[in-house]
Every structure is written in C-alpha cells, then in structure tokens.
N, C-alpha and C. Protein backbone atom coordinates (compact mmCIF):
# COMPACT_ATOMS: atom_id res chain seq x y z
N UNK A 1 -12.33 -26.05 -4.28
CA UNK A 1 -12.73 -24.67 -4.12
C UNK A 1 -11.52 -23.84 -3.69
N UNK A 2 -11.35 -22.83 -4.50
CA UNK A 2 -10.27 -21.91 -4.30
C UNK A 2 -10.54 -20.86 -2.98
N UNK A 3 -9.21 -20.93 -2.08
CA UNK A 3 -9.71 -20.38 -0.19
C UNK A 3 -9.31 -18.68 -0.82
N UNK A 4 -10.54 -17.97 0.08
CA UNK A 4 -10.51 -16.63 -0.31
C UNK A 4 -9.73 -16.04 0.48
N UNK A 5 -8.34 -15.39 0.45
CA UNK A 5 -7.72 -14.82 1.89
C UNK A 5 -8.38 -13.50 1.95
N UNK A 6 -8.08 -13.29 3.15
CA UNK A 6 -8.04 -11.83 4.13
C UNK A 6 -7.21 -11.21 4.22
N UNK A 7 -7.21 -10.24 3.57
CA UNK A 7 -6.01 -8.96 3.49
C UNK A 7 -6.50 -7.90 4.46
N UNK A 8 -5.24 -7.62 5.52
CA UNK A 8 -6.04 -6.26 5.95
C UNK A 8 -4.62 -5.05 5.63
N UNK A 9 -5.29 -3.90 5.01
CA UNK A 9 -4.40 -2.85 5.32
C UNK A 9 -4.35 -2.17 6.35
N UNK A 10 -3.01 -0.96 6.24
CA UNK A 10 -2.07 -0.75 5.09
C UNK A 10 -1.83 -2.19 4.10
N UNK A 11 -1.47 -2.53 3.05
CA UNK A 11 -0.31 -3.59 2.74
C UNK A 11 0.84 -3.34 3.04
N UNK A 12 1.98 -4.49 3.07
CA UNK A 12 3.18 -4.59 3.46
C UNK A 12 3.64 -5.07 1.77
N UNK A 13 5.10 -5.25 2.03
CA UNK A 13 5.79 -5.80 0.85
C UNK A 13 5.40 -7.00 0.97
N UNK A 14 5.31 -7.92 2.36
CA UNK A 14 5.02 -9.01 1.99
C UNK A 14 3.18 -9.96 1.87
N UNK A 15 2.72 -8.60 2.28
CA UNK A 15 1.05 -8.95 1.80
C UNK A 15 1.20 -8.80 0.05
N UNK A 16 1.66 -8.29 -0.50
CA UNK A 16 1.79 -8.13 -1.83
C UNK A 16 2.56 -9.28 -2.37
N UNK A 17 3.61 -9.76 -1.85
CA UNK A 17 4.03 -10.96 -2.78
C UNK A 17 3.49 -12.04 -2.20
N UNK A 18 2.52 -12.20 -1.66
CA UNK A 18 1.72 -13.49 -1.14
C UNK A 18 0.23 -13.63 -2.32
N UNK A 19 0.20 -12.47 -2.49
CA UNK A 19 -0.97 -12.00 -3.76
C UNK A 19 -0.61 -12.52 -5.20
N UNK A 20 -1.41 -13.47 -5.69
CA UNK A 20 -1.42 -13.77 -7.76
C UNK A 20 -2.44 -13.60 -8.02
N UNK A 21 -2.17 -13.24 -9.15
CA UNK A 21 -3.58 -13.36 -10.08
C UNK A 21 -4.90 -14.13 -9.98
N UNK A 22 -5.73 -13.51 -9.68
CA UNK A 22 -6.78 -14.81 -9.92
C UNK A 22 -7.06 -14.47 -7.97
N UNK A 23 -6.11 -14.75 -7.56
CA UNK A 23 -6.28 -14.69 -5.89
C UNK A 23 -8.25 -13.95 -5.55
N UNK A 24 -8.68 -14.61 -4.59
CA UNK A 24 -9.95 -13.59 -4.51
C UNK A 24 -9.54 -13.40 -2.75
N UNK A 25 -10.04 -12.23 -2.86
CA UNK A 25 -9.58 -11.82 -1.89
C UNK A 25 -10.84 -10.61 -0.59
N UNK A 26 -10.58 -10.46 0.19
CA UNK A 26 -11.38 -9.76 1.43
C UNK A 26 -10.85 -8.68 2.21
N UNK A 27 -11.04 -7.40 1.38
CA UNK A 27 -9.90 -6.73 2.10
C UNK A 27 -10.55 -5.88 3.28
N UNK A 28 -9.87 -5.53 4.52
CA UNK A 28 -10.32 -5.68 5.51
C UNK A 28 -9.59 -4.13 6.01
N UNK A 29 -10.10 -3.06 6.70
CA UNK A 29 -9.25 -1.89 7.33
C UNK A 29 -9.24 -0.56 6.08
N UNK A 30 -8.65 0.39 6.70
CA UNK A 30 -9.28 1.79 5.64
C UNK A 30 -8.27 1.33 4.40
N UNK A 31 -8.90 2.17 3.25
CA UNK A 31 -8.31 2.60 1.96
C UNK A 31 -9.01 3.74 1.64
N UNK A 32 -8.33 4.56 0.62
CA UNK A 32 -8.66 5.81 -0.32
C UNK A 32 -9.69 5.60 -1.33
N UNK A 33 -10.17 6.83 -1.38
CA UNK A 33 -10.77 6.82 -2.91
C UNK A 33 -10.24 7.95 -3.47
N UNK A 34 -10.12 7.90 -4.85
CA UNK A 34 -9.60 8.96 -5.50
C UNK A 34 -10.21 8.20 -7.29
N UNK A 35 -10.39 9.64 -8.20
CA UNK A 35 -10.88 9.34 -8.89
C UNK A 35 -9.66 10.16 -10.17
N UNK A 36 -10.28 10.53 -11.06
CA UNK A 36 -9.40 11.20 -12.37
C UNK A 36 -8.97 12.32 -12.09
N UNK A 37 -9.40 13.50 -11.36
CA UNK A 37 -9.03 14.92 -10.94
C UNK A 37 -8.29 14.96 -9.72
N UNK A 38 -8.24 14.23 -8.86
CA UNK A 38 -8.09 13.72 -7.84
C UNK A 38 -6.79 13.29 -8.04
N UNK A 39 -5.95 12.44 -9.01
CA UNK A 39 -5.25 11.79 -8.97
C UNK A 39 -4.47 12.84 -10.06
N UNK A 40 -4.82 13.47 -10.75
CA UNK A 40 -4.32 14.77 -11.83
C UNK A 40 -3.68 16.07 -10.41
N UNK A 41 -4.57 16.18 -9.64
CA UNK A 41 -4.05 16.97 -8.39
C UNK A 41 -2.50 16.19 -8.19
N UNK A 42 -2.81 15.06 -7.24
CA UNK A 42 -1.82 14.58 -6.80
C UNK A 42 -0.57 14.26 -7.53
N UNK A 43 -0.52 14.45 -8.43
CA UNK A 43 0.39 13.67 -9.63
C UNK A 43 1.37 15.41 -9.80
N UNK A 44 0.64 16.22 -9.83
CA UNK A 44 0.88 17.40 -9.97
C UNK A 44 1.82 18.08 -8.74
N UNK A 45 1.19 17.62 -7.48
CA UNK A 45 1.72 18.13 -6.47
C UNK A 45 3.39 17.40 -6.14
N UNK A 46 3.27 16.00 -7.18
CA UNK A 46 4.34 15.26 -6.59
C UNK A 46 5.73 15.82 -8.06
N UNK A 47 4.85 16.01 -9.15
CA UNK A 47 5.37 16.91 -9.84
C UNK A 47 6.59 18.43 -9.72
N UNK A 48 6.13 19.43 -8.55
CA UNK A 48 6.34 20.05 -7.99
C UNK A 48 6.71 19.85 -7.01
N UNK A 49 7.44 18.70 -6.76
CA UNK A 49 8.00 18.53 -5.28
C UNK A 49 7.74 19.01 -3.70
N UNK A 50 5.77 19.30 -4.05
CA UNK A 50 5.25 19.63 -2.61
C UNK A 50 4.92 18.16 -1.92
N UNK A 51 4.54 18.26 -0.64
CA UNK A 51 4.28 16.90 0.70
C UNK A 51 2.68 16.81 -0.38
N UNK A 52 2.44 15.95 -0.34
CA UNK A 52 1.17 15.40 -0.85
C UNK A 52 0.13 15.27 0.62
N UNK A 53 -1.48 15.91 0.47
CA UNK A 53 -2.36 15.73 1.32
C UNK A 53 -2.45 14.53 2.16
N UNK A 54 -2.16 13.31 1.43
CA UNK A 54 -2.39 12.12 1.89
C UNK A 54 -1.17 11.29 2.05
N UNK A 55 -1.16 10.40 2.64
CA UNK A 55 -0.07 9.36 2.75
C UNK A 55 -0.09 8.21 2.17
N UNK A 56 0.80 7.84 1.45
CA UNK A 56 0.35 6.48 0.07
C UNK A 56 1.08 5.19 0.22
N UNK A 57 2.27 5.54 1.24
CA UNK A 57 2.91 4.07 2.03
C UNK A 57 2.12 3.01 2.32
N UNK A 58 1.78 1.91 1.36
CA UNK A 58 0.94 0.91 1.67
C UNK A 58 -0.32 0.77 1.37
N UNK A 59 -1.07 2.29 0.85
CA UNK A 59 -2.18 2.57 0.71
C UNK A 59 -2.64 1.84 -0.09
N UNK A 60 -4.29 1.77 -0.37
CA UNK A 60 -5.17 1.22 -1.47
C UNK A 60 -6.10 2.50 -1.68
N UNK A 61 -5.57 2.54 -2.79
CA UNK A 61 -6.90 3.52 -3.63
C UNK A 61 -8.06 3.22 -4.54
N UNK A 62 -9.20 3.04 -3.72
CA UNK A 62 -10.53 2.34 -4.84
C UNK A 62 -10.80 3.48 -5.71
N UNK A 63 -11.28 3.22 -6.70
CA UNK A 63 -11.34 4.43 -8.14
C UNK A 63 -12.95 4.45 -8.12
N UNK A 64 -13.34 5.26 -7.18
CA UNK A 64 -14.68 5.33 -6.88
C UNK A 64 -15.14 6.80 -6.80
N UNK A 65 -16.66 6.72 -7.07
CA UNK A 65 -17.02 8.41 -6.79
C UNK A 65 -18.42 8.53 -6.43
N UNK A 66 -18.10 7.85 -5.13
CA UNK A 66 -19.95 7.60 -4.61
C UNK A 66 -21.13 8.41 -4.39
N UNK A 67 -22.54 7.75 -4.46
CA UNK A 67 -22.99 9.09 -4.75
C UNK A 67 -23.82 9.13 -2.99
N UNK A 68 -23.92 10.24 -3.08
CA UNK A 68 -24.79 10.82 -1.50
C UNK A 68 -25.06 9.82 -0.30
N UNK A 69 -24.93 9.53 0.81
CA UNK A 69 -25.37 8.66 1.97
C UNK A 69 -26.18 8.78 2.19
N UNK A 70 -27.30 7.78 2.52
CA UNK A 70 -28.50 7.78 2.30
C UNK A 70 -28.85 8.12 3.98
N UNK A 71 -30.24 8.75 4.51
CA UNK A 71 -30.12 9.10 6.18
C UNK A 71 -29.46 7.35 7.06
N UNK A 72 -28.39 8.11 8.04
CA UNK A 72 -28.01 6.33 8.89
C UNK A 72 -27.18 5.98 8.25
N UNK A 73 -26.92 5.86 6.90
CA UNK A 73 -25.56 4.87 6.46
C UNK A 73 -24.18 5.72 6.14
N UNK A 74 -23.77 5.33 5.95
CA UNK A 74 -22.00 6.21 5.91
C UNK A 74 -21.47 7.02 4.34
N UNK A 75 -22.19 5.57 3.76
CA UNK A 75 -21.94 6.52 1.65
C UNK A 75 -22.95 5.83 1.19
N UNK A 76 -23.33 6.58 0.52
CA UNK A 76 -24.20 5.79 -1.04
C UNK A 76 -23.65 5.01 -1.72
N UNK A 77 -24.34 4.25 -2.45
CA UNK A 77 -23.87 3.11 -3.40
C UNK A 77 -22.48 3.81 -4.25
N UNK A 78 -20.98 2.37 -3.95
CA UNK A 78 -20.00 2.72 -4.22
C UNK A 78 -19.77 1.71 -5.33
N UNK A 79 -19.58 1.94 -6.47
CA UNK A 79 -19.36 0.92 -7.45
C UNK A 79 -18.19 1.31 -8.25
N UNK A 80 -17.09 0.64 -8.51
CA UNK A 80 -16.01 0.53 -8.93
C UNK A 80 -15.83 1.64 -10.85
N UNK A 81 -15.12 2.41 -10.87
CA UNK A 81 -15.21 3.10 -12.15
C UNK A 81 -14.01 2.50 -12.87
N UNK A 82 -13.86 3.11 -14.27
CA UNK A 82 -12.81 2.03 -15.11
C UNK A 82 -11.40 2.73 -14.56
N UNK A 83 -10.68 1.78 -14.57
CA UNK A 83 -9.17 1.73 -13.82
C UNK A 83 -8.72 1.92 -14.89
N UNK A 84 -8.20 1.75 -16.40
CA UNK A 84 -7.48 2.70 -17.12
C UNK A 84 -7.57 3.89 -17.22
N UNK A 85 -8.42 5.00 -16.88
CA UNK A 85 -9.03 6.40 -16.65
C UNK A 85 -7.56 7.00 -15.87
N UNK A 86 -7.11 6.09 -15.09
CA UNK A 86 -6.24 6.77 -13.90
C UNK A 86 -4.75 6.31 -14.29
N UNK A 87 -4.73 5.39 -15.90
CA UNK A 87 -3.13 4.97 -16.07
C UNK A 87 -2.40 6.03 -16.03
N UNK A 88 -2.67 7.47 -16.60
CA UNK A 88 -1.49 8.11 -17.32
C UNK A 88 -0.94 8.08 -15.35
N UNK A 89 -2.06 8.23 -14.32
CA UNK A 89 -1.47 8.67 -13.21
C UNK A 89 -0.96 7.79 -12.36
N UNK A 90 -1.27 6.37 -12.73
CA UNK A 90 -0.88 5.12 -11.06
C UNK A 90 0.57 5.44 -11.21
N UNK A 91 1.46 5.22 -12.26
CA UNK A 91 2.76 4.95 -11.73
C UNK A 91 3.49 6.11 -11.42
N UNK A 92 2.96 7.11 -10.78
CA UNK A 92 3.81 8.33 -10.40
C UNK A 92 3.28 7.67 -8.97
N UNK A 93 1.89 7.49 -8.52
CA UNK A 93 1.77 7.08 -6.77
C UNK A 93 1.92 5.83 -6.54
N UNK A 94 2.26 4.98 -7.65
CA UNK A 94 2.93 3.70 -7.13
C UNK A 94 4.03 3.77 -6.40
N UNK A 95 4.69 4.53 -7.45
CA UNK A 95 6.55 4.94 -7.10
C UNK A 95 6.53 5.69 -5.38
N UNK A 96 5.35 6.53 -5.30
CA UNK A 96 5.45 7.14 -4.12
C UNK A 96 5.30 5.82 -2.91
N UNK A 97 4.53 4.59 -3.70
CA UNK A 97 4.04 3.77 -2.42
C UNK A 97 2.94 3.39 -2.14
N UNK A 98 2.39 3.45 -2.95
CA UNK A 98 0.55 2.83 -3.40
C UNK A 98 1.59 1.41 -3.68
N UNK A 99 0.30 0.66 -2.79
CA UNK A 99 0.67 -0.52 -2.92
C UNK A 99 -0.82 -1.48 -3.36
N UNK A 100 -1.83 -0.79 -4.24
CA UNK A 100 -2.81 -1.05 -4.22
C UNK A 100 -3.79 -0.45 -4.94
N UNK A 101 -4.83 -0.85 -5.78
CA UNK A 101 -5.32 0.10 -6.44
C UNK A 101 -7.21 -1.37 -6.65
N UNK A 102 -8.35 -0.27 -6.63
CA UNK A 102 -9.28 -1.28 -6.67
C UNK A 102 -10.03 -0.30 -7.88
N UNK A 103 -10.45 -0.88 -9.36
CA UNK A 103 -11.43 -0.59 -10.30
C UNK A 103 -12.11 -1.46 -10.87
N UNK A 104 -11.68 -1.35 -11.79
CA UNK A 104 -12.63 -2.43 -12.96
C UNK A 104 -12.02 -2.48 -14.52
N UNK A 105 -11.57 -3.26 -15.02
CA UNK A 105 -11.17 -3.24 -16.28
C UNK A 105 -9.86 -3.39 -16.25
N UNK A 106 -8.97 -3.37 -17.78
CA UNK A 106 -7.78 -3.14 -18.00
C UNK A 106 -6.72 -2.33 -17.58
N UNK A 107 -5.32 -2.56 -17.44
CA UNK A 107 -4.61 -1.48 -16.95
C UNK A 107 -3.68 -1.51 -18.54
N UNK A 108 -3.09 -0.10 -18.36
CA UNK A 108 -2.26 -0.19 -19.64
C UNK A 108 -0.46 -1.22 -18.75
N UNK A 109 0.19 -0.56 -19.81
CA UNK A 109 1.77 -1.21 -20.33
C UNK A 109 2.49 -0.28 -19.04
N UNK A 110 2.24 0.38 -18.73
CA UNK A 110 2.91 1.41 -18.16
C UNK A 110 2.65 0.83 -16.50
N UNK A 111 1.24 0.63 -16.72
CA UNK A 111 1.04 0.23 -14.36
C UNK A 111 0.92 -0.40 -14.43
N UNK A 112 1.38 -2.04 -15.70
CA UNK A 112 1.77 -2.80 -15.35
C UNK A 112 3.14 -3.00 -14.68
N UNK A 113 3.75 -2.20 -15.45
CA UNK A 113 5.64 -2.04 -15.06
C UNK A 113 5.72 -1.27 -13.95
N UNK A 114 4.73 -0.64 -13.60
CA UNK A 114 5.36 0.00 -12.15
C UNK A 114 4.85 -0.92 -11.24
N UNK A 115 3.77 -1.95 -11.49
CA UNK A 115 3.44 -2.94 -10.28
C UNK A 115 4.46 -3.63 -9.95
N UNK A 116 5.06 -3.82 -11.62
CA UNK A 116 6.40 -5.32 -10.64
C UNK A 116 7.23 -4.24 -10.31
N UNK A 117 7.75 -2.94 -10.83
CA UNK A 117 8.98 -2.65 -10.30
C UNK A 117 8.76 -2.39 -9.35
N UNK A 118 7.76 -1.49 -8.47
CA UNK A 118 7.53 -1.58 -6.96
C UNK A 118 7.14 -2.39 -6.18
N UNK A 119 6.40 -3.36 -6.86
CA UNK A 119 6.07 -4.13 -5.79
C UNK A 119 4.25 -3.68 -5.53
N UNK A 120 3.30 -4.00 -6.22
CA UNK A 120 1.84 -3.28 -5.76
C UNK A 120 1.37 -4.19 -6.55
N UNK A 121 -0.48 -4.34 -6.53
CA UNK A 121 -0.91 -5.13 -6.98
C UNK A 121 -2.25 -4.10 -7.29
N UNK A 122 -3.00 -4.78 -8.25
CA UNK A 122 -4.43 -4.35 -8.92
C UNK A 122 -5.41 -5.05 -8.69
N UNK A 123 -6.52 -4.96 -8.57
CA UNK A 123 -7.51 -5.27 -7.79
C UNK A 123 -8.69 -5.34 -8.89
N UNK A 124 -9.63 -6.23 -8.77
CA UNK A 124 -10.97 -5.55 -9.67
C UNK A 124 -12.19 -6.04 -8.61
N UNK A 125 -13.38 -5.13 -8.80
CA UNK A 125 -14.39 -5.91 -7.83
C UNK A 125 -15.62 -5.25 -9.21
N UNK A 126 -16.56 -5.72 -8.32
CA UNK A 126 -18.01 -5.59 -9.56
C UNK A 126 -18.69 -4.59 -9.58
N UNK A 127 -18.61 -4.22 -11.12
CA UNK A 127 -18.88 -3.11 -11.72
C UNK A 127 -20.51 -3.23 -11.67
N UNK A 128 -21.70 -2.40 -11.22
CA UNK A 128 -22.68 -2.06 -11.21
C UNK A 128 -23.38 -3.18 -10.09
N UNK A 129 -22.39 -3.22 -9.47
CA UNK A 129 -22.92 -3.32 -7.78
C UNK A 129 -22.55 -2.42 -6.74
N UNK A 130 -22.94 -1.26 -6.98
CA UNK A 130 -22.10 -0.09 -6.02
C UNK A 130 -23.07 -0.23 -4.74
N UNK A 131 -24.34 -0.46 -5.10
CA UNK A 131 -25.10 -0.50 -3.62
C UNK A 131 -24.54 -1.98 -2.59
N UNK A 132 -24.71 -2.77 -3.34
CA UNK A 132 -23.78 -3.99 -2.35
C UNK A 132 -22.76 -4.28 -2.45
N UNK A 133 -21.81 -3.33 -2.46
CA UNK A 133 -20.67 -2.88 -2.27
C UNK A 133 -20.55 -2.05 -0.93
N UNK A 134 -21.45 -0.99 -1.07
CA UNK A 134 -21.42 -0.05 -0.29
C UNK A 134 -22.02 -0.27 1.00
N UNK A 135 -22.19 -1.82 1.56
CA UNK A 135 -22.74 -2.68 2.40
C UNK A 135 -21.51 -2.83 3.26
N UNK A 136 -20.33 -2.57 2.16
CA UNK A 136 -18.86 -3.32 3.48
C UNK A 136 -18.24 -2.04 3.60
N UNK A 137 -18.79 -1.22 3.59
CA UNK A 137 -18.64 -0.10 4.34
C UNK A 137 -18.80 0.66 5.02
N UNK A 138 -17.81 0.65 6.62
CA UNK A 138 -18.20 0.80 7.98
C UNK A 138 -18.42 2.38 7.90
N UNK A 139 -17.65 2.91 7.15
CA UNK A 139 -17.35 4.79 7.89
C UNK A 139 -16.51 5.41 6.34
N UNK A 140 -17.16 6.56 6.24
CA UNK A 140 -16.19 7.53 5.22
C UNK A 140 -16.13 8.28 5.73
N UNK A 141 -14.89 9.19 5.17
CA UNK A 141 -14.65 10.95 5.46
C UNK A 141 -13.87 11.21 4.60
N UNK A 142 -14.26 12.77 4.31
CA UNK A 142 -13.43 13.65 3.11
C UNK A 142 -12.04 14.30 3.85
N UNK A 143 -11.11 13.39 3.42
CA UNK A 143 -9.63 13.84 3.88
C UNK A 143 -8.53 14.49 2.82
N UNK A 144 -9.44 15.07 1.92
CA UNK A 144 -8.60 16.02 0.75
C UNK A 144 -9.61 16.15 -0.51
N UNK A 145 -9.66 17.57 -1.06
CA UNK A 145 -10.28 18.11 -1.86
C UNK A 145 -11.20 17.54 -1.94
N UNK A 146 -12.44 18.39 -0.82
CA UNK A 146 -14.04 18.26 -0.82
C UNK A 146 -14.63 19.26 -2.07
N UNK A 147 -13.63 20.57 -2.87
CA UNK A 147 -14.06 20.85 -3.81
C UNK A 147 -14.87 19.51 -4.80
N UNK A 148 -14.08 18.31 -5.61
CA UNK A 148 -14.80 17.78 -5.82
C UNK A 148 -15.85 16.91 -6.10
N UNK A 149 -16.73 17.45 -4.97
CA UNK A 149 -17.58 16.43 -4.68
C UNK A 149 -17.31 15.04 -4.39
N UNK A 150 -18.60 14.38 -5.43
CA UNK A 150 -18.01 12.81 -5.09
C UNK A 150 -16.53 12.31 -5.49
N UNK A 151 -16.03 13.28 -6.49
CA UNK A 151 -14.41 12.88 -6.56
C UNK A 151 -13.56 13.18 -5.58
N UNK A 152 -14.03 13.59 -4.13
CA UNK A 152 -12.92 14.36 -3.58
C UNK A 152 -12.32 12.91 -2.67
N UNK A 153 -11.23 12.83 -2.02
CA UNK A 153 -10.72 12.05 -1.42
C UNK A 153 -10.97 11.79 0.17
N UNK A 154 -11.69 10.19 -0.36
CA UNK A 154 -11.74 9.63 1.07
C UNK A 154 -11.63 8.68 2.21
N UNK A 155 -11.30 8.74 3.05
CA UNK A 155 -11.03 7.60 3.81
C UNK A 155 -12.33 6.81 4.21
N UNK A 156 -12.04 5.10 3.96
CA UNK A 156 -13.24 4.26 4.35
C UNK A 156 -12.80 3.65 4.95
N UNK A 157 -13.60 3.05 5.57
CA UNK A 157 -13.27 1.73 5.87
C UNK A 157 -13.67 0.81 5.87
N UNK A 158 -13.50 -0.37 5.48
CA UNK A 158 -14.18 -1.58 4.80
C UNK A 158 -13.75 -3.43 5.76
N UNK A 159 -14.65 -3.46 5.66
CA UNK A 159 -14.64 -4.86 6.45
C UNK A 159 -15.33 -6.02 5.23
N UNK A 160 -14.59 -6.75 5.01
CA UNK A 160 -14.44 -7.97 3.82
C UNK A 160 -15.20 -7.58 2.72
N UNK A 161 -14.51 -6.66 1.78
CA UNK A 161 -14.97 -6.22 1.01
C UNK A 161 -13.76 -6.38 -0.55
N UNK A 162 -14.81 -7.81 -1.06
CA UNK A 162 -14.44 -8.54 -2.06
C UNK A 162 -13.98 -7.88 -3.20
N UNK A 163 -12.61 -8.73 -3.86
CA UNK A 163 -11.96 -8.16 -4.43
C UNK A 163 -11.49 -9.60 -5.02
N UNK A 164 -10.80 -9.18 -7.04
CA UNK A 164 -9.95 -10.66 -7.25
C UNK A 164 -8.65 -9.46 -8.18
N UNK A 165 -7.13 -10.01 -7.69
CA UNK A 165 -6.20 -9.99 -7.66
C UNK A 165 -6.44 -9.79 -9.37
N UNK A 166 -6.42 -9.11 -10.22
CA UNK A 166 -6.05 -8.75 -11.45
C UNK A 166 -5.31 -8.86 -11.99
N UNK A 167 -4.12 -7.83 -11.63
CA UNK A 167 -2.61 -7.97 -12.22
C UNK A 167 -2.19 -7.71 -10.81
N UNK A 168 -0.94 -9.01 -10.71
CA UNK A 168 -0.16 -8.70 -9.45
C UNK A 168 1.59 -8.28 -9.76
N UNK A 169 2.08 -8.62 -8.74
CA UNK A 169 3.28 -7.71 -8.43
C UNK A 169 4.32 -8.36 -9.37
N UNK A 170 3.91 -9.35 -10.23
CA UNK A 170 5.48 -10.72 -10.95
C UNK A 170 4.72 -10.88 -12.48
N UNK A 171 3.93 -9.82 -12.67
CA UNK A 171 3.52 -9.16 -14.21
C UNK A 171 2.34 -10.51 -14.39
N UNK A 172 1.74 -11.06 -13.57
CA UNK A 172 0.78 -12.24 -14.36
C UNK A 172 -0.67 -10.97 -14.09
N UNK A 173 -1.64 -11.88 -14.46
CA UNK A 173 -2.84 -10.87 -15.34
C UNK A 173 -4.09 -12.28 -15.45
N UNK A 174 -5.75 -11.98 -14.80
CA UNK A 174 -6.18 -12.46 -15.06
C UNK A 174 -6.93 -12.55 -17.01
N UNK A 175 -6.68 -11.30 -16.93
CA UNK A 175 -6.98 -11.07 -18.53
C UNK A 175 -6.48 -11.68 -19.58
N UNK A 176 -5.47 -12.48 -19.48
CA UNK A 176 -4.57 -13.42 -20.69
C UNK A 176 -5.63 -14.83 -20.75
C-alpha cells in the first residue's frame, strides 16, 4: 500500500521536490481559490507591473467556485473545475511563485514547463465531489474581488484534504 504524505502549506522548494507523480497526498493549512476571471485579473495586474492583491510565494490555488454556505458551515459544496481553463494563465503566477495549483484534468505544454522551470507541482482531487470535499474545510474568506461572486478570491483552510500529485516539478505526469 502506497503511504499518503501530509503536506502542509505555504510549500517550500523542498516540499515540492519531495512530491512525484502519482504521490497521494493530504494537504493541510490555507490555500487560494481563484477561478478564470480571477486569474485574467491577476495576470493583468502582473502585466502592468502593479503589487498583486494576494501573495503567491508558496501558495496553492484550488480552481474552485463554490456555491453558497449552507446556515453553520463555512462554504458550500467545493468541487474541483477543469485546470486547463486557467493554462493560458498558471505560468505568469508560477513565475511569480505559485508553487501549487489543485483542479481536475489536463494541463497544457506551457504549465508543464513552468512547473519544472520553477519548481511547482499540480494537483488533481475529485471532480463531482464538491460536497465531500467541502467537509475539509475549516474556514473561508473573500480576500480579493468579491465582485465575482463565487469566482472571487479566497482564503481556506483545509485540514487533510486529499489530493494525487498529477504533474510534478521533474516533468513526470500521471496521465502517460
């Protein structure tokens, strides 16, 4: 039986090269959400050489856009959206320092090459389990563009909330 580690963020350089493919993993402490507009903002702002809302040193960004919290719990069912949606944008916030990214599906040619050249890894967890998903999640808040809505950006925080290593940082890929 393959041992599931415990990742907690931020990541480091060296939580990332301890990470392969296939790895299943428990990631543990806050990450982002950001979705397609969200990441078109940011890409834009870094474009224009303004400070970006958020801080991406180490960060994990789940590609999520949850819907309403139900009375008592923190978010509504959070279920993973497709992670090529956001290629044209990962490797501009890789480069910034995303060291992390959680969806579902394929990545293109492009965030594959910015994973090894920076150093970050890709993540996938299960697609149309957003409600037991949204079980390993202690706390959200909207920490940039509540314009929109469930796309706007937020901080969670998550306590062992399953994940398997996709494409990691030395170009391998569970998809081959």
């Amino acid at each position: 039986m393959k041992e599931v580690k415990q990742i907690t963020t931020p990541l480091s350089d060296k939580d990332i090269k301890s990470l392969s493919a296939g790895d299943e993993v428990l990631i543990s402490g806050p990450i982002l959400t950001g979705r397609d507009q969200a990441h078109k903002r940011l890409c834009e702002l870094i474009d224009s050489g303004v400070e970006l809302p958020i801080e991406l040193q180490g960060q994990v960004i789940y590609f999520v856009g949850p819907t309403p919290a139900p009375k008592g719990k923190p978010i509504g069912a959070a279920g993973p959206t497709t992670s090529s949606r956001m290629d044209a944008f990962s490797p501009k916030l890789i480069a910034k320092g995303l060291k992390g990214m959680i969806g579902k599906g394929y990545r293109g040619d492009q965030v594959r090459d910015a994973l090894k050249k920076y150093g970050a890894v890709h993540f996938v967890t299960l697609g149309g389990a957003g409600a037991l998903l949204s079980k390993q999640i202690t706390n959200a808040e909207v920490i940039a563009y509540e314009d929109l809505g469930t796309e706007a950006i937020r901080r969670l925080e998550v306590v062992d909330f399953p994940a398997v290593v996709a494409y990691d940082a030395n170009g391998q890929t569970v998809y081959k």
